[in-house]
C-alpha atoms as a PDB file:
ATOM      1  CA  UNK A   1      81.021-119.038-101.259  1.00  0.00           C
ATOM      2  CA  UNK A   2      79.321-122.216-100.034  1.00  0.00           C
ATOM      3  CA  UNK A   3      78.291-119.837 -96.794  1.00  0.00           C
ATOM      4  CA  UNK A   4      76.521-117.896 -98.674  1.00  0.00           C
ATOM      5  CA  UNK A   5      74.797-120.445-100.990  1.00  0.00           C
ATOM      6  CA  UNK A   6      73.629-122.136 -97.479  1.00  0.00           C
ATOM      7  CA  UNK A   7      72.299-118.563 -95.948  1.00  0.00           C
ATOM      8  CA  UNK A   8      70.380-118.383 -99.481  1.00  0.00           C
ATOM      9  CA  UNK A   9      69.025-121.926 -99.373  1.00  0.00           C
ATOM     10  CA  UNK A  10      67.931-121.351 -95.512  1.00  0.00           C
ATOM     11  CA  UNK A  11      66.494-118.164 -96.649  1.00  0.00           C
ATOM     12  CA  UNK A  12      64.479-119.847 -99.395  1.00  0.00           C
ATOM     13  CA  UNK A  13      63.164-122.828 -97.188  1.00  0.00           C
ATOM     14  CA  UNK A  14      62.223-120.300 -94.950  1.00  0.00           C
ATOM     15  CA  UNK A  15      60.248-118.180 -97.262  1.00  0.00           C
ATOM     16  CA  UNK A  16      58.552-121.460 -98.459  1.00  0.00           C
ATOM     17  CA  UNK A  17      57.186-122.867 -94.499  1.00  0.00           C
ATOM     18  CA  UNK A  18      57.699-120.061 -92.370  1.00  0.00           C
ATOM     19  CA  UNK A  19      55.125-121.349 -89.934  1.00  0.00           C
ATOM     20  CA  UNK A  20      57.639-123.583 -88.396  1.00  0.00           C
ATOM     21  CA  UNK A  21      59.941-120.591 -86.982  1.00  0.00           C
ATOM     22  CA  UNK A  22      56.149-118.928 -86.252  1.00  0.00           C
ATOM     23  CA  UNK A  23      55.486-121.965 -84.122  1.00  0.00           C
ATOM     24  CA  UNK A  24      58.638-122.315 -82.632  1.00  0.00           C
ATOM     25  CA  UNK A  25      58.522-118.656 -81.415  1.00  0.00           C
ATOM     26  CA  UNK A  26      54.885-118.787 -80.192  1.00  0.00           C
ATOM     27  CA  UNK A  27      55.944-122.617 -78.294  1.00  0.00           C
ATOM     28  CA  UNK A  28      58.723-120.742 -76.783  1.00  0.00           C
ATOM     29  CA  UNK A  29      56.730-117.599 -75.801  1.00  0.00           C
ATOM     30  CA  UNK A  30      54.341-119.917 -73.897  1.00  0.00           C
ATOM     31  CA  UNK A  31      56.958-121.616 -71.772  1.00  0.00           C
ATOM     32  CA  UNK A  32      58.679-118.360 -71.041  1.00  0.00           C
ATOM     33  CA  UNK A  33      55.547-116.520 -70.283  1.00  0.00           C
ATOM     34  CA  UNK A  34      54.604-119.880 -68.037  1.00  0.00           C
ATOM     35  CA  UNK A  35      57.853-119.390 -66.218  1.00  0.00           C
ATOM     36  CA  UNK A  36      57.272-115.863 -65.397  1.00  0.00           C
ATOM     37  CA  UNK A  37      54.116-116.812 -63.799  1.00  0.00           C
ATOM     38  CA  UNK A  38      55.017-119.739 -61.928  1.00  0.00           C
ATOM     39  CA  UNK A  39      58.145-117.377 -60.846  1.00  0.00           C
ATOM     40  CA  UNK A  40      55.029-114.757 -59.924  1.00  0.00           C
ATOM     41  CA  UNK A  41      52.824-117.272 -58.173  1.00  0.00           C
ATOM     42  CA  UNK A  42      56.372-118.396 -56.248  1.00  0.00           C
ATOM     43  CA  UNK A  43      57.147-114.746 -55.072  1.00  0.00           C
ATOM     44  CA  UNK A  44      53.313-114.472 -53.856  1.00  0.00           C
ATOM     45  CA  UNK A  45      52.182-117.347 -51.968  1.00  0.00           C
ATOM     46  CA  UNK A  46      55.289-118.125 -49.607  1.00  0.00           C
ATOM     47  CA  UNK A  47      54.369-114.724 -48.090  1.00  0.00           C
ATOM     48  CA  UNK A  48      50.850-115.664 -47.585  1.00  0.00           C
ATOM     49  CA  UNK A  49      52.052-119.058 -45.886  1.00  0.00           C
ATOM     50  CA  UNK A  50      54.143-117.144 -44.062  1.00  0.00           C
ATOM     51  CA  UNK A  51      51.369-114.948 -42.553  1.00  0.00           C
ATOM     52  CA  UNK A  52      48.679-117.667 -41.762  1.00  0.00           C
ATOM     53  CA  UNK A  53      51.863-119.604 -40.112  1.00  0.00           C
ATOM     54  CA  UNK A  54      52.458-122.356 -42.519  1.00  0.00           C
ATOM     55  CA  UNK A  55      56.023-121.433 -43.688  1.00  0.00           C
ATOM     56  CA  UNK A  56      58.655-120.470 -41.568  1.00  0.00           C
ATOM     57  CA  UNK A  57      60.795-117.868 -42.378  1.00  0.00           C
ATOM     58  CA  UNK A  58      64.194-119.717 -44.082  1.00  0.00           C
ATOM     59  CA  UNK A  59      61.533-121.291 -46.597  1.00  0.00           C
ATOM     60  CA  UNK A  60      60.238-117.988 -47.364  1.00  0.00           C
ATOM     61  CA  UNK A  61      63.218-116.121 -48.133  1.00  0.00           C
ATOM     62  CA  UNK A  62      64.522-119.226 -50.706  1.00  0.00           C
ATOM     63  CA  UNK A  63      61.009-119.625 -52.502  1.00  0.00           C
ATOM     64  CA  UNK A  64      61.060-115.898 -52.989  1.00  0.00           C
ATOM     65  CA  UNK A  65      64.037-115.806 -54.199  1.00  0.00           C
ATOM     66  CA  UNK A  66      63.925-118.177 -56.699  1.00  0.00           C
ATOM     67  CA  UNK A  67      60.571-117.167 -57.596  1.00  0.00           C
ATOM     68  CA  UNK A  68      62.074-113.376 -57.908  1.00  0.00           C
ATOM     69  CA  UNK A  69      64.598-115.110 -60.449  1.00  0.00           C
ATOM     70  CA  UNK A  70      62.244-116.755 -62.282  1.00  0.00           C
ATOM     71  CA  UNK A  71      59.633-114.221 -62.585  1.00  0.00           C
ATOM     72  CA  UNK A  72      62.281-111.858 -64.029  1.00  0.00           C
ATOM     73  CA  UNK A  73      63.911-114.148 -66.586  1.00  0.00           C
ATOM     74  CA  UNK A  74      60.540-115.403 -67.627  1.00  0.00           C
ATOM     75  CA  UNK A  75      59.253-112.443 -68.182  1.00  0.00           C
ATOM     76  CA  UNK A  76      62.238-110.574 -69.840  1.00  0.00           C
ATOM     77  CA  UNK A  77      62.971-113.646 -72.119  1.00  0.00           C
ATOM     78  CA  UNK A  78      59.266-113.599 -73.209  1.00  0.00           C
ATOM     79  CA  UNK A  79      59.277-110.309 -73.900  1.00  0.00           C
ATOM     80  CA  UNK A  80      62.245-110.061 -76.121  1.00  0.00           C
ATOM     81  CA  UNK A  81      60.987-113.109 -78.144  1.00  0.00           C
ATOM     82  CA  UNK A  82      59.320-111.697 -81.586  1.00  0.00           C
ATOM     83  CA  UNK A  83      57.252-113.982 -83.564  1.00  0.00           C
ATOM     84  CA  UNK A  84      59.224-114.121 -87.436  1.00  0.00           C
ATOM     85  CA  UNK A  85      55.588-112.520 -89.005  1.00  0.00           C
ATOM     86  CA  UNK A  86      56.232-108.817 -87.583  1.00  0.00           C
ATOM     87  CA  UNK A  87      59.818-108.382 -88.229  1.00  0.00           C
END
């Protein structure tokens, strides 16, 4: 019983601000979507230091591959976050 009256009190709080779940969503949608990129920019440019000779290759293959980890969790957690408006 008291379950239920808390999921109907959340719900009603909810209804009344929902721009704080909006925000929340959006905050968290930036920092993945900033992951993915910095993942992006960390699969890129070891490759390019690489090539002009700046990097050698042990470097390469560990930036890449946490850069290849981070690009895909950044962008598959950012894509799976909805904002609360469109549901």
């Amino acid at each position: 019983m008291w379950g239920s009256l808390l999921a109907l009190q959340h719900e009603i709080e909810k209804s009344l601000n929902p721009s704080t779940e909006t925000k929340t969503n959006i905050n968290m949608n930036t920092v993945f979507k900033t992951l993915g990129r910095i993942g992006l920019l960390l699969t890129i440019l070891p490759s390019i230091l690489y090539f002009i000779d700046k990097m050698e290759l042990e470097d390469v293959k560990l930036y890449m591959t946490i850069g290849m980890v981070a690009w895909f969790v950044g962008s598959i957690l950012a894509s799976r976050l909805v904002p609360a408006d469109s549901e």
